[in-house]
C-alpha atoms as a PDB file:
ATOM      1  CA  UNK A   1       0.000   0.000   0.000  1.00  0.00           C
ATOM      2  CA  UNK A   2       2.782   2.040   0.715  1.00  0.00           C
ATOM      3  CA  UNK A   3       5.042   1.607  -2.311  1.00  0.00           C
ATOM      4  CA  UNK A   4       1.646   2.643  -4.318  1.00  0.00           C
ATOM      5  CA  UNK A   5       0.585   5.412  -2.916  1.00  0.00           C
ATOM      6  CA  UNK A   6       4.099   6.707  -3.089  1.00  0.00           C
ATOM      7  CA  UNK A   7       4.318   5.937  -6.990  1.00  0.00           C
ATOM      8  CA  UNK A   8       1.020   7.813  -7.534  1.00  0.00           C
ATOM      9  CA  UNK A   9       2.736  10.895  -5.524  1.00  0.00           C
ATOM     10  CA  UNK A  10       6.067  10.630  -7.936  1.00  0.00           C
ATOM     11  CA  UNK A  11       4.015  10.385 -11.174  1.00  0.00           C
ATOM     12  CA  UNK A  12       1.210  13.197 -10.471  1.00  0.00           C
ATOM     13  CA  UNK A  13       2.851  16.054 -12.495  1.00  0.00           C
ATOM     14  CA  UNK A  14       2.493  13.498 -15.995  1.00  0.00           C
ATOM     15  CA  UNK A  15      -0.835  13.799 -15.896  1.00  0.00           C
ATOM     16  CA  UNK A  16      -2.846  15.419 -18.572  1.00  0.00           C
ATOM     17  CA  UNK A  17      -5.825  17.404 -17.579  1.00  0.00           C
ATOM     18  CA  UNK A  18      -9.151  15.715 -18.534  1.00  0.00           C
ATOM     19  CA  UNK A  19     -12.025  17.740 -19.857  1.00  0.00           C
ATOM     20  CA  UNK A  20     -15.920  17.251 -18.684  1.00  0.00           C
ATOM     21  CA  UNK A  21     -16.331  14.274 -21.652  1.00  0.00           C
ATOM     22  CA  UNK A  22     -13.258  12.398 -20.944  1.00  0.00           C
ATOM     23  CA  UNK A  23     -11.343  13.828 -23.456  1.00  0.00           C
ATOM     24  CA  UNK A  24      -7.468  15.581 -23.287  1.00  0.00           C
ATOM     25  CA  UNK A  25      -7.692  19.397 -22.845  1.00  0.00           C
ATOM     26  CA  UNK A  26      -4.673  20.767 -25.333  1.00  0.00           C
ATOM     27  CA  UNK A  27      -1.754  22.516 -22.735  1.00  0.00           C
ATOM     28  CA  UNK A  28      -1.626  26.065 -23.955  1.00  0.00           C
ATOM     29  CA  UNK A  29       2.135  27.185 -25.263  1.00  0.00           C
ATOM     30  CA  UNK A  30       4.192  30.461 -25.592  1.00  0.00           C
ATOM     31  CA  UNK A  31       5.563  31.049 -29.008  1.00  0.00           C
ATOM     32  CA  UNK A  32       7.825  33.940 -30.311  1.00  0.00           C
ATOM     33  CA  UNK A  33       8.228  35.696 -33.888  1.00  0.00           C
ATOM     34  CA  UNK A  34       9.932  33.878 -36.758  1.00  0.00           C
ATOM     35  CA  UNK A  35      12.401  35.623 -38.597  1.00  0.00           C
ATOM     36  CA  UNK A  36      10.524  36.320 -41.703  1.00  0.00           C
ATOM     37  CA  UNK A  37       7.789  38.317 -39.674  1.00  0.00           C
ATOM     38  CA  UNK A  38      10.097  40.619 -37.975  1.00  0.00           C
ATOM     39  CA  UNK A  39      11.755  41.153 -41.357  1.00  0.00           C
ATOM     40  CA  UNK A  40       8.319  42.098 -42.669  1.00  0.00           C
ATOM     41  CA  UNK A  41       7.614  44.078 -39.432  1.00  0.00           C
ATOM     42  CA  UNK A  42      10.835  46.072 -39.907  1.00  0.00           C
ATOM     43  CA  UNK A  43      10.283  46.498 -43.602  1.00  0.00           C
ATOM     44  CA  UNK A  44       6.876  47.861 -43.638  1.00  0.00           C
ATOM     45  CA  UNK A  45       7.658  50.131 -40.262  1.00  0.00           C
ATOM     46  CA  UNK A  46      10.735  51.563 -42.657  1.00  0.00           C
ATOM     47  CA  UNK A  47       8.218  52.235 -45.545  1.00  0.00           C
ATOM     48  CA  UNK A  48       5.361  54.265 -43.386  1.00  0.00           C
ATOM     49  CA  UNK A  49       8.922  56.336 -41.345  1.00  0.00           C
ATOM     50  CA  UNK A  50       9.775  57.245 -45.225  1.00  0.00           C
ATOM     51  CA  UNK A  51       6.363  58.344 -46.629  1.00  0.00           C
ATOM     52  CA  UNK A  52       6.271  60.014 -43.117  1.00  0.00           C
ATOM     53  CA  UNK A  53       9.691  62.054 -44.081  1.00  0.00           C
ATOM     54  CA  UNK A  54       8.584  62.737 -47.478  1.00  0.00           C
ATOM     55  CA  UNK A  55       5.313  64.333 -46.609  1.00  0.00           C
ATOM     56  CA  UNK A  56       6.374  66.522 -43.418  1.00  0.00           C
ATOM     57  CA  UNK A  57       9.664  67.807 -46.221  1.00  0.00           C
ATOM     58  CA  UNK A  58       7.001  68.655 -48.427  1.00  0.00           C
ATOM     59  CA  UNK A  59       4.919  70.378 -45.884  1.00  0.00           C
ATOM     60  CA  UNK A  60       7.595  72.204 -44.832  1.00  0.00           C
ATOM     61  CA  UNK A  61       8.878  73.274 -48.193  1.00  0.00           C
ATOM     62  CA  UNK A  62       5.634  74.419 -49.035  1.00  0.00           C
ATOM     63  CA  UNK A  63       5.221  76.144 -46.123  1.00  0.00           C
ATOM     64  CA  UNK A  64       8.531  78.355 -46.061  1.00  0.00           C
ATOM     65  CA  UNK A  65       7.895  79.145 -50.071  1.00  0.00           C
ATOM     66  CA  UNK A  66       4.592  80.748 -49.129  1.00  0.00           C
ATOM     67  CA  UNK A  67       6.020  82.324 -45.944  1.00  0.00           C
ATOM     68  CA  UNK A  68       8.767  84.115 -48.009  1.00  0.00           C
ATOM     69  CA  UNK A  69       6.528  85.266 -50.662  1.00  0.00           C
ATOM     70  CA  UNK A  70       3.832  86.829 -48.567  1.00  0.00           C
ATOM     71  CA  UNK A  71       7.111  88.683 -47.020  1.00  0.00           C
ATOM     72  CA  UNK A  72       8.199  89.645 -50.107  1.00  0.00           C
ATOM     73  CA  UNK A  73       4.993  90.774 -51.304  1.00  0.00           C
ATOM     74  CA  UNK A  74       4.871  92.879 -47.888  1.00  0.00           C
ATOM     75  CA  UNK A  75       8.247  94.585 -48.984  1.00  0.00           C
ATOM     76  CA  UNK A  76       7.490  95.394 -52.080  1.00  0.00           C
ATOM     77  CA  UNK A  77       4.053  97.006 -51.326  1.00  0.00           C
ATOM     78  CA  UNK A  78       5.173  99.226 -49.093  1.00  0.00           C
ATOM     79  CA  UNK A  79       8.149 100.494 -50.956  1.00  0.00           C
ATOM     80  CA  UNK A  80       6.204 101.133 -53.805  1.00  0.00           C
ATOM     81  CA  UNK A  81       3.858 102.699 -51.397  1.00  0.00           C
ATOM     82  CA  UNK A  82       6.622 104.950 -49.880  1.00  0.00           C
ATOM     83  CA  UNK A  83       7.477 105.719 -53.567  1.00  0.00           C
ATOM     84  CA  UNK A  84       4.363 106.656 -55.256  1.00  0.00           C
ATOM     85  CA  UNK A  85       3.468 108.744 -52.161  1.00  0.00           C
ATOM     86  CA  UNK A  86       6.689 110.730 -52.291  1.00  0.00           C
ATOM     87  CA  UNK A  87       6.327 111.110 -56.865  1.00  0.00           C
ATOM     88  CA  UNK A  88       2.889 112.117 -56.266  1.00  0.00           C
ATOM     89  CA  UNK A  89       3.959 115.077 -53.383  1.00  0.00           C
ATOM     90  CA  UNK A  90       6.061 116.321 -56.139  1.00  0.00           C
ATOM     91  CA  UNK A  91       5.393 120.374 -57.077  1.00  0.00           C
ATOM     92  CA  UNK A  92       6.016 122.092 -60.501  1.00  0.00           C
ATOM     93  CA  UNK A  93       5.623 125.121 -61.293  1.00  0.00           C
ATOM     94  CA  UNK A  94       5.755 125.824 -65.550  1.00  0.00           C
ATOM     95  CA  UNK A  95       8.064 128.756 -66.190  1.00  0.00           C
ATOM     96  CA  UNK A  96       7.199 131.117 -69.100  1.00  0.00           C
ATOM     97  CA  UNK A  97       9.179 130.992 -71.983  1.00  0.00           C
ATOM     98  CA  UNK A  98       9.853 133.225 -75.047  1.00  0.00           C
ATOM     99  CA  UNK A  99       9.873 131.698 -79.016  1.00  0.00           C
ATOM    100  CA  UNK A 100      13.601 131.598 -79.089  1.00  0.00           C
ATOM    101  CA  UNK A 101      13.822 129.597 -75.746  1.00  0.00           C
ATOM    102  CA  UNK A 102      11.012 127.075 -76.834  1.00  0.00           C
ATOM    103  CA  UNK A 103      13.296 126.972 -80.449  1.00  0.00           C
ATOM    104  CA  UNK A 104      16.465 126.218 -78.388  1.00  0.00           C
ATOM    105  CA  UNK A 105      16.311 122.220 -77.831  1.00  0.00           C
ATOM    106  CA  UNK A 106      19.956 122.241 -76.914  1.00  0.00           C
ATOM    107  CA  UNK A 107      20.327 121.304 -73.274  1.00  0.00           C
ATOM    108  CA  UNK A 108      23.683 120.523 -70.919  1.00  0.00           C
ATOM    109  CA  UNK A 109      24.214 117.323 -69.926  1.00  0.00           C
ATOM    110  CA  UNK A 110      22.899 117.284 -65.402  1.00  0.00           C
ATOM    111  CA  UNK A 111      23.801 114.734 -63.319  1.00  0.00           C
ATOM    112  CA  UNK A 112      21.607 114.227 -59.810  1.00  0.00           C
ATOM    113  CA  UNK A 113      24.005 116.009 -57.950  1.00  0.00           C
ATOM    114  CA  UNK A 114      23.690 119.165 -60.018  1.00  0.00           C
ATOM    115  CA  UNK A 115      20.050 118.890 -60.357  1.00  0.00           C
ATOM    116  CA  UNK A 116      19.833 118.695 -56.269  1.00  0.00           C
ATOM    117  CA  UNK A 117      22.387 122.087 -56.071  1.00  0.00           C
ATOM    118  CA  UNK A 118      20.106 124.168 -58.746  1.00  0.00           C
ATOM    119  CA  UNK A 119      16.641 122.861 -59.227  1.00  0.00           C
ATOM    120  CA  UNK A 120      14.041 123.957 -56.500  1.00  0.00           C
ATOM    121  CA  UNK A 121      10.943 121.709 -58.297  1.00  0.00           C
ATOM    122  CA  UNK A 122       9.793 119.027 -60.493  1.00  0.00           C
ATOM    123  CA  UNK A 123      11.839 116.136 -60.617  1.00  0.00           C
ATOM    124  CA  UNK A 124      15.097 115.196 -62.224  1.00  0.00           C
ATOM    125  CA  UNK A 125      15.562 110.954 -63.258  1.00  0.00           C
ATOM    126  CA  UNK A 126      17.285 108.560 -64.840  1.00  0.00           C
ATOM    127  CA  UNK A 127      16.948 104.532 -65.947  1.00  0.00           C
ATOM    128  CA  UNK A 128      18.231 103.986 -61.652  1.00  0.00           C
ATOM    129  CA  UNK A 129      18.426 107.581 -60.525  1.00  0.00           C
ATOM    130  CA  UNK A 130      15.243 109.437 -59.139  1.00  0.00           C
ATOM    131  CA  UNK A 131      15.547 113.359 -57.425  1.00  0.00           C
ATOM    132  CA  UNK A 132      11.930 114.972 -56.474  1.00  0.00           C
ATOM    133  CA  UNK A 133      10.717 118.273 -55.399  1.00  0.00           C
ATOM    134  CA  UNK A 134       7.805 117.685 -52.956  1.00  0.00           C
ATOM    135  CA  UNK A 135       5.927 119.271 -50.524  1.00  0.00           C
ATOM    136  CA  UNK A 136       5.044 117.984 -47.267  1.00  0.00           C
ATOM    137  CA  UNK A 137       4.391 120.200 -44.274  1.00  0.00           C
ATOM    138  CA  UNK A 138       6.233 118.958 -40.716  1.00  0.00           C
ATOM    139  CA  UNK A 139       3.460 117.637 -38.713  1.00  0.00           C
ATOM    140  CA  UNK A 140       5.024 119.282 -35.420  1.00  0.00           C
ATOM    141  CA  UNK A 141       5.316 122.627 -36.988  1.00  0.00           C
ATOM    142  CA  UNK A 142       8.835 123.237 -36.111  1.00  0.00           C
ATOM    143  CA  UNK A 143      10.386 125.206 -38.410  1.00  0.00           C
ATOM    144  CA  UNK A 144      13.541 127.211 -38.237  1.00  0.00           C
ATOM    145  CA  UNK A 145      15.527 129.868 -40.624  1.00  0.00           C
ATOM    146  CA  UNK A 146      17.795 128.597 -43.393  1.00  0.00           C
ATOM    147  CA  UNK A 147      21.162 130.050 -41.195  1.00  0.00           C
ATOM    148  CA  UNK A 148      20.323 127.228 -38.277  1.00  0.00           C
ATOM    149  CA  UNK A 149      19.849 124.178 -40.407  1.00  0.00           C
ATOM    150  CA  UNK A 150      22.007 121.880 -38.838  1.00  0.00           C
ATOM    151  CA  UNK A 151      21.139 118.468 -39.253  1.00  0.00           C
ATOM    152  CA  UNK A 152      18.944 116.393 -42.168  1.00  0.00           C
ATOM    153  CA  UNK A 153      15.632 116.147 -39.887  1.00  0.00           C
ATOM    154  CA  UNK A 154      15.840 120.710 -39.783  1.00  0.00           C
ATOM    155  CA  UNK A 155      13.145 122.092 -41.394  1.00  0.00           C
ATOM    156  CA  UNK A 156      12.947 125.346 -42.516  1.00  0.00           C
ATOM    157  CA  UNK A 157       9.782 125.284 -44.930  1.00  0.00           C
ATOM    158  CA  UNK A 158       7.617 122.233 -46.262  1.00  0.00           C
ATOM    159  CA  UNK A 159      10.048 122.053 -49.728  1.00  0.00           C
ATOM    160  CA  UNK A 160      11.650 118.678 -48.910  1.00  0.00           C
ATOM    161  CA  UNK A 161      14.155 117.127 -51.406  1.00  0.00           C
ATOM    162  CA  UNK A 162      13.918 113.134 -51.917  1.00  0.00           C
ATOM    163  CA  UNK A 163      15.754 111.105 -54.028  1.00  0.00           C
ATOM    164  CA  UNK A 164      15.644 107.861 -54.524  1.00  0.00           C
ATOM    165  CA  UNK A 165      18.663 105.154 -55.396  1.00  0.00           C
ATOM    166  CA  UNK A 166      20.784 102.051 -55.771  1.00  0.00           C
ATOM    167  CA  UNK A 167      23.763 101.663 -52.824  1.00  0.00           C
ATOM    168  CA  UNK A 168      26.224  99.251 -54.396  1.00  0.00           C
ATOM    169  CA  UNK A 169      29.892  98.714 -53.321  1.00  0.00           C
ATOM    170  CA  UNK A 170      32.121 100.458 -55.793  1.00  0.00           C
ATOM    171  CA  UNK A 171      29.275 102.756 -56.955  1.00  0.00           C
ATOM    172  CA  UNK A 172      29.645 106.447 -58.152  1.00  0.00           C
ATOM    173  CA  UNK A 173      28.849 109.772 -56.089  1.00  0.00           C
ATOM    174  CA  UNK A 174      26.683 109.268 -53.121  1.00  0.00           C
ATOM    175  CA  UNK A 175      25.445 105.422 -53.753  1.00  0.00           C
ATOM    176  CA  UNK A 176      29.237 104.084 -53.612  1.00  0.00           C
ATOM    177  CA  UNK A 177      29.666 106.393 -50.392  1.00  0.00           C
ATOM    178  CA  UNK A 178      26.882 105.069 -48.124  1.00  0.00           C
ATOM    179  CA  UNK A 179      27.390 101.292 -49.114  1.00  0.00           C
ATOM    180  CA  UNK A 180      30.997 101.914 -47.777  1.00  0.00           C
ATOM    181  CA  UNK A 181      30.624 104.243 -44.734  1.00  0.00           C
ATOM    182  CA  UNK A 182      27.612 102.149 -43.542  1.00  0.00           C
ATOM    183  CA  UNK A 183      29.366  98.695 -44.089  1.00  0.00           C
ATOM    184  CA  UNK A 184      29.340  95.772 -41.307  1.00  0.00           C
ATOM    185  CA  UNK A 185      31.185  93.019 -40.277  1.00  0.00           C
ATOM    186  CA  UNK A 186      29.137  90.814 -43.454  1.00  0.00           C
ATOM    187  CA  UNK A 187      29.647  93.189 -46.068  1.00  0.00           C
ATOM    188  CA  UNK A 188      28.855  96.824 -47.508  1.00  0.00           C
ATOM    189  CA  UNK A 189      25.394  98.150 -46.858  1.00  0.00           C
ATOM    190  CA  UNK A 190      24.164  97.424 -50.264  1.00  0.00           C
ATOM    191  CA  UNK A 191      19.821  97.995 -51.325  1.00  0.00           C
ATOM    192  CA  UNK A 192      17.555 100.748 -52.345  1.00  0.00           C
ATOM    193  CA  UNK A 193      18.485 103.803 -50.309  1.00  0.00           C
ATOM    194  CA  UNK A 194      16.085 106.671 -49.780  1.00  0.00           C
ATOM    195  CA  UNK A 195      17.571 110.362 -49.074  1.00  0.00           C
ATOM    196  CA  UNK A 196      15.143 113.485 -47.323  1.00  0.00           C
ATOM    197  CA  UNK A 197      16.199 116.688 -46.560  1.00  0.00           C
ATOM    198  CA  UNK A 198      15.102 120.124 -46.257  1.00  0.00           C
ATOM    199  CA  UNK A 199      15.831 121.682 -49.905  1.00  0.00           C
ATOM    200  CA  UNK A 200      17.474 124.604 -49.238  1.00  0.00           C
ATOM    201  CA  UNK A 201      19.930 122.203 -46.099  1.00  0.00           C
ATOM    202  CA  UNK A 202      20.631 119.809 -48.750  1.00  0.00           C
ATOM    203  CA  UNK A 203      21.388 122.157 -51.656  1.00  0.00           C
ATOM    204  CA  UNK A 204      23.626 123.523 -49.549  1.00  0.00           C
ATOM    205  CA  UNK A 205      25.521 120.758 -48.301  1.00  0.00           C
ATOM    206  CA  UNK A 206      26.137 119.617 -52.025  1.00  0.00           C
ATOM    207  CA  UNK A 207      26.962 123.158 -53.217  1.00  0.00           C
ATOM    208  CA  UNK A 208      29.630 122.776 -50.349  1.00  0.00           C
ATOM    209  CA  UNK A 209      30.689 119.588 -50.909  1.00  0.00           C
ATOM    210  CA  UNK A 210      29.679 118.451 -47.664  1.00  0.00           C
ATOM    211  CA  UNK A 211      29.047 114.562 -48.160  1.00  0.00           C
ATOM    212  CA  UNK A 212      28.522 114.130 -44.567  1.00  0.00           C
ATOM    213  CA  UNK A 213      25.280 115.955 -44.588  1.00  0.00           C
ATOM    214  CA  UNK A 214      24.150 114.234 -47.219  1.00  0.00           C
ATOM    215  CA  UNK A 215      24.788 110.586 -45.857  1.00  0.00           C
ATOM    216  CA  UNK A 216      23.319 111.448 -42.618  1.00  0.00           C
ATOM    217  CA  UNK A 217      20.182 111.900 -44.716  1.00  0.00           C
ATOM    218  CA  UNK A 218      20.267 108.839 -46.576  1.00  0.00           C
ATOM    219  CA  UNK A 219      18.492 105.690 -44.997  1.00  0.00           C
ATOM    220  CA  UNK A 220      18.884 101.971 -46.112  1.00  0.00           C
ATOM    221  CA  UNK A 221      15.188 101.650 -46.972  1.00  0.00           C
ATOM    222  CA  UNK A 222      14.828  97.670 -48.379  1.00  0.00           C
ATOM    223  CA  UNK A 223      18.241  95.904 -48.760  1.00  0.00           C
ATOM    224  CA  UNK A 224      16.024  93.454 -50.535  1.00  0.00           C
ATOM    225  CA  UNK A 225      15.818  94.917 -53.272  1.00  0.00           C
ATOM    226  CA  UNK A 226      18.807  94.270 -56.044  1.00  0.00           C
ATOM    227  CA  UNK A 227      17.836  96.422 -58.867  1.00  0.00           C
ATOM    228  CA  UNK A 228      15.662  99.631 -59.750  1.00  0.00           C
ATOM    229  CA  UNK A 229      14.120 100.943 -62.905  1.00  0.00           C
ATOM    230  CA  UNK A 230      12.439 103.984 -63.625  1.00  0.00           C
ATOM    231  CA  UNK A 231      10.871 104.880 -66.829  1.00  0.00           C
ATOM    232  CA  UNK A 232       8.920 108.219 -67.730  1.00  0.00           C
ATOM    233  CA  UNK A 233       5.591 108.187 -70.024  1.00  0.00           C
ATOM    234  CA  UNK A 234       5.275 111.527 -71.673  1.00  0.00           C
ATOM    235  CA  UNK A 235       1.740 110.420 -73.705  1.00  0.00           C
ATOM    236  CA  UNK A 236       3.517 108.894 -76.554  1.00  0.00           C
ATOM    237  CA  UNK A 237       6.560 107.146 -75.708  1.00  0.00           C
ATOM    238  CA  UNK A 238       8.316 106.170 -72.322  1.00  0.00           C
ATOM    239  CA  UNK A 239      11.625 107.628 -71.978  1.00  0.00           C
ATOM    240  CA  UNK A 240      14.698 106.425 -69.805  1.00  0.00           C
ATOM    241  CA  UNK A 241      15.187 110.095 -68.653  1.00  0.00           C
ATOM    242  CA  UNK A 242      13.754 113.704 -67.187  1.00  0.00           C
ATOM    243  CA  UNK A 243      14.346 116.599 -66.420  1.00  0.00           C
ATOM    244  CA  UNK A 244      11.684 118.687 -65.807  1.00  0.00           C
ATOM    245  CA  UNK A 245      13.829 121.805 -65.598  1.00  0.00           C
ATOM    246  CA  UNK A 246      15.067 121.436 -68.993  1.00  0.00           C
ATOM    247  CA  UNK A 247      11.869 120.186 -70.559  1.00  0.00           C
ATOM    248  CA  UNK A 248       9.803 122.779 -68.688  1.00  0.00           C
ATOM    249  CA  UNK A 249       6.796 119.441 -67.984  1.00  0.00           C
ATOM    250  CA  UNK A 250       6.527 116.776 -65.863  1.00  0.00           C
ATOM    251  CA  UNK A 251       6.017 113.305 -67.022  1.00  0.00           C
ATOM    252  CA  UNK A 252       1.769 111.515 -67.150  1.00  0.00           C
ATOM    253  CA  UNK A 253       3.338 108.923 -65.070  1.00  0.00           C
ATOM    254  CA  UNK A 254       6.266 107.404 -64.042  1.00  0.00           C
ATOM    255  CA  UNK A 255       7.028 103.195 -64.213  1.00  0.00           C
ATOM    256  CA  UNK A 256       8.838 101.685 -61.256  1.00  0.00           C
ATOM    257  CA  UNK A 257      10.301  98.563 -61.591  1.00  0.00           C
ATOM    258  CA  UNK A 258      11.906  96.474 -58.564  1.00  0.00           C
ATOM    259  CA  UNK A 259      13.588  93.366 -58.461  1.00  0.00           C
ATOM    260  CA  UNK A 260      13.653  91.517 -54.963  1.00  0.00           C
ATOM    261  CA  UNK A 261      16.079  88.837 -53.976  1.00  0.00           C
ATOM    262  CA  UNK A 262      17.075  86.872 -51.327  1.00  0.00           C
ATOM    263  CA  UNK A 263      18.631  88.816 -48.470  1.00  0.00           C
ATOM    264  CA  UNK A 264      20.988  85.625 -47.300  1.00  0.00           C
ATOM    265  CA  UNK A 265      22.174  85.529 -43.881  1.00  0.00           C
ATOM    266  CA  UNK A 266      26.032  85.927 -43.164  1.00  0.00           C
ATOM    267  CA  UNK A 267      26.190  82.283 -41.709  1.00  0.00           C
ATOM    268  CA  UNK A 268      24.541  80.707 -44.627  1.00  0.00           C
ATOM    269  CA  UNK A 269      27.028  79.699 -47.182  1.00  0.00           C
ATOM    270  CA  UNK A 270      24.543  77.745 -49.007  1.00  0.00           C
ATOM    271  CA  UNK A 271      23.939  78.594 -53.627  1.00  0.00           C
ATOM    272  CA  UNK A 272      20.203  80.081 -52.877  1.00  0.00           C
ATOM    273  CA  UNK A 273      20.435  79.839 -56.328  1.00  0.00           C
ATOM    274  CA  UNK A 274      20.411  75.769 -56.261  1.00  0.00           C
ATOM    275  CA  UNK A 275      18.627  75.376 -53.357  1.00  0.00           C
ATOM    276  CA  UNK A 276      15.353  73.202 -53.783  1.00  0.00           C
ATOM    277  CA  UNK A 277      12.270  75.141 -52.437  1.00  0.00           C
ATOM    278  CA  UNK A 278      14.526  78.428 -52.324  1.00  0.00           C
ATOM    279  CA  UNK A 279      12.623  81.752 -53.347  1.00  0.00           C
ATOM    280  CA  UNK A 280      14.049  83.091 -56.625  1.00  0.00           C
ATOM    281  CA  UNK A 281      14.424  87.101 -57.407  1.00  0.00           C
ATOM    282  CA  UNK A 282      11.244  88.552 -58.382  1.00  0.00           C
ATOM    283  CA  UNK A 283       9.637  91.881 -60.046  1.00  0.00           C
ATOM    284  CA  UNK A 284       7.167  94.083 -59.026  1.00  0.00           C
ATOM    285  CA  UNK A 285       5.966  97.078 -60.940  1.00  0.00           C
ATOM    286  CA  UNK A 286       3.784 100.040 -60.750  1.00  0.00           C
ATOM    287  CA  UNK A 287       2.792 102.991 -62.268  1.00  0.00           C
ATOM    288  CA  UNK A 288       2.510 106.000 -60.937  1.00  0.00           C
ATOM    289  CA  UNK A 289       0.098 109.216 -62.286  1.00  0.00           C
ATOM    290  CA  UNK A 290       1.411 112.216 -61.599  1.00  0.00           C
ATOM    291  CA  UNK A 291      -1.407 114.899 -60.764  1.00  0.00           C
ATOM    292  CA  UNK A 292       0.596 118.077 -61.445  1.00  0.00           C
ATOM    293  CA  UNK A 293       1.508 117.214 -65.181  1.00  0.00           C
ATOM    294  CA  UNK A 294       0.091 119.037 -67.903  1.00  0.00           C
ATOM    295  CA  UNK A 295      -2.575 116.700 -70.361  1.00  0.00           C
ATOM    296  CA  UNK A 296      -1.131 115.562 -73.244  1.00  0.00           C
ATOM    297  CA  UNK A 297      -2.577 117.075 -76.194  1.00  0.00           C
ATOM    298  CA  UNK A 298      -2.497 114.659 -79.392  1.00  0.00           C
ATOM    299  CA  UNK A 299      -1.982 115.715 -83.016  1.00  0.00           C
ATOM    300  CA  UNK A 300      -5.455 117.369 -84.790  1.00  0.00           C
ATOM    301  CA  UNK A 301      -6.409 115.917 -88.111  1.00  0.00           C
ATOM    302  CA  UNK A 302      -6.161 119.120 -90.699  1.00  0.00           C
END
């Protein structure tokens, strides 16, 4: 009795567990991946990471190309802006002439800087070169006399003189000057510069050669901008110059033309140029009417 009861205690754990009918009830196993599903696994988690990639690059492309060209658009509205509010300020007042002066077509070559010494209105331009006579009174009132005139922001009347051009390293008269004296660390100041002065401060200072004067009145206004155009409609043809002096008339309207670029940071040595999803230069244009000009009168059939 002994010896079988302790056989029965040694061979317990063999037994397999009986279901309600008598029959064997399966014993339930662990099992682990095989190879060729964790290759799978791996494969099609590397697919979805990819697509994944792709689309957030192309989201993000997309993205910075609209982001820069609502900035751009920005810039160039409000230069233009700036612009078209300073040509439409302009005054002109039509001088008298006698038969022999309205005979005499022969005019001497002016630059800007003569123009800003002599002229007291109209406007004097070129294909990149823009001087106006405007009027715009001082909204504080604080005028003093001509023999005080110190600095750019004196006033001494509401005759302002603005002119309007390209400041490029190496450039001639007052452009060349202001990239160079206003240089930093990255490079010369270089853009579309903007210059306003009381007329008879600034004539002076350029009578007197005083360059100082005048690049203390010259401002950096878009360094995004990498080339200027003017043209001048006269009713017939447009015209790379004017001088409204000379011609005794002011222009119907005047064409501006920007190009905007890339302003690229001093840290970035990337080629913009071949950079995928980079924003490439762009122009914007607009004419401007001119509300002082005289109508243009077209030819009569005899």
């Amino acid at each position: 009795m002994n010896s079988c009861r302790r056989n029965r205690t040694d061979y317990s754990f063999n037994r397999v567990p009986i279901g309600p009918r008598g029959s064997e009830v399966p014993v339930s196993r662990t099992h682990g991946f095989t190879l060729l599903e964790v290759l799978l696994a791996t494969g099609l988690t590397t697919l979805l990471m990819a697509a994944l990639y792709t689309a957030m690059s192309v989201y993000w492309t997309t993205a910075t190309e609209s982001y820069d060209e609502i900035e751009r658009a920005q810039i160039a509205r409000a230069v233009l802006r700036q612009m078209a509010r300073d040509i439409q300020s302009c005054t002109f007042v039509e001088e008298e002439l006698s038969t022999s002066e309205e005979d005499d077509d022969q005019t001497d070559d002016v630059d800007a800087d003569t123009a800003m010494a002599s002229y007291t209105n109209g406007l004097f331009g070129s294909d990149s070169d823009l001087v106006l006579y405007i009027s715009r009174p001082d909204r504080d009132q604080d005028y003093i006399s001509a023999q005080e005139l110190m600095l750019p922001t004196d006033r001494s009347s509401d005759a302002l003189v603005v002119r309007y051009l390209m400041a490029r390293e190496g450039g001639s008269s007052l452009g060349g000057e202001f990239a160079a004296s206003n240089a930093t660390l990255s490079g010369p100041s270089e853009g579309l510069a903007r210059m306003q002065g009381d007329l008879i401060g600034l004539s002076t200072a350029i009578n007197q050669g005083d360059m100082g004067m005048q690049l203390a009145a010259t401002a950096l206004l878009a360094p995004e901008v990498a080339a200027l155009k003017f043209e001048y409609f006269d009713g017939v043809d447009y015209l790379t110059e004017w001088d409204s002096t000379a011609q005794n008339a002011m222009p119907l309207a005047i064409i501006i033309e920007l190009t905007l670029t890339v302003v690229q940071d001093e840290n970035d040595d990337r080629n913009l140029a071949e950079t995928v999803g980079a924003l490439q230069d762009t122009v914007h244009r607009l004419v401007v009417p001119l509300p002082v000009c005289t109508p243009y009168v077209g030819e009569t059939a005899l």
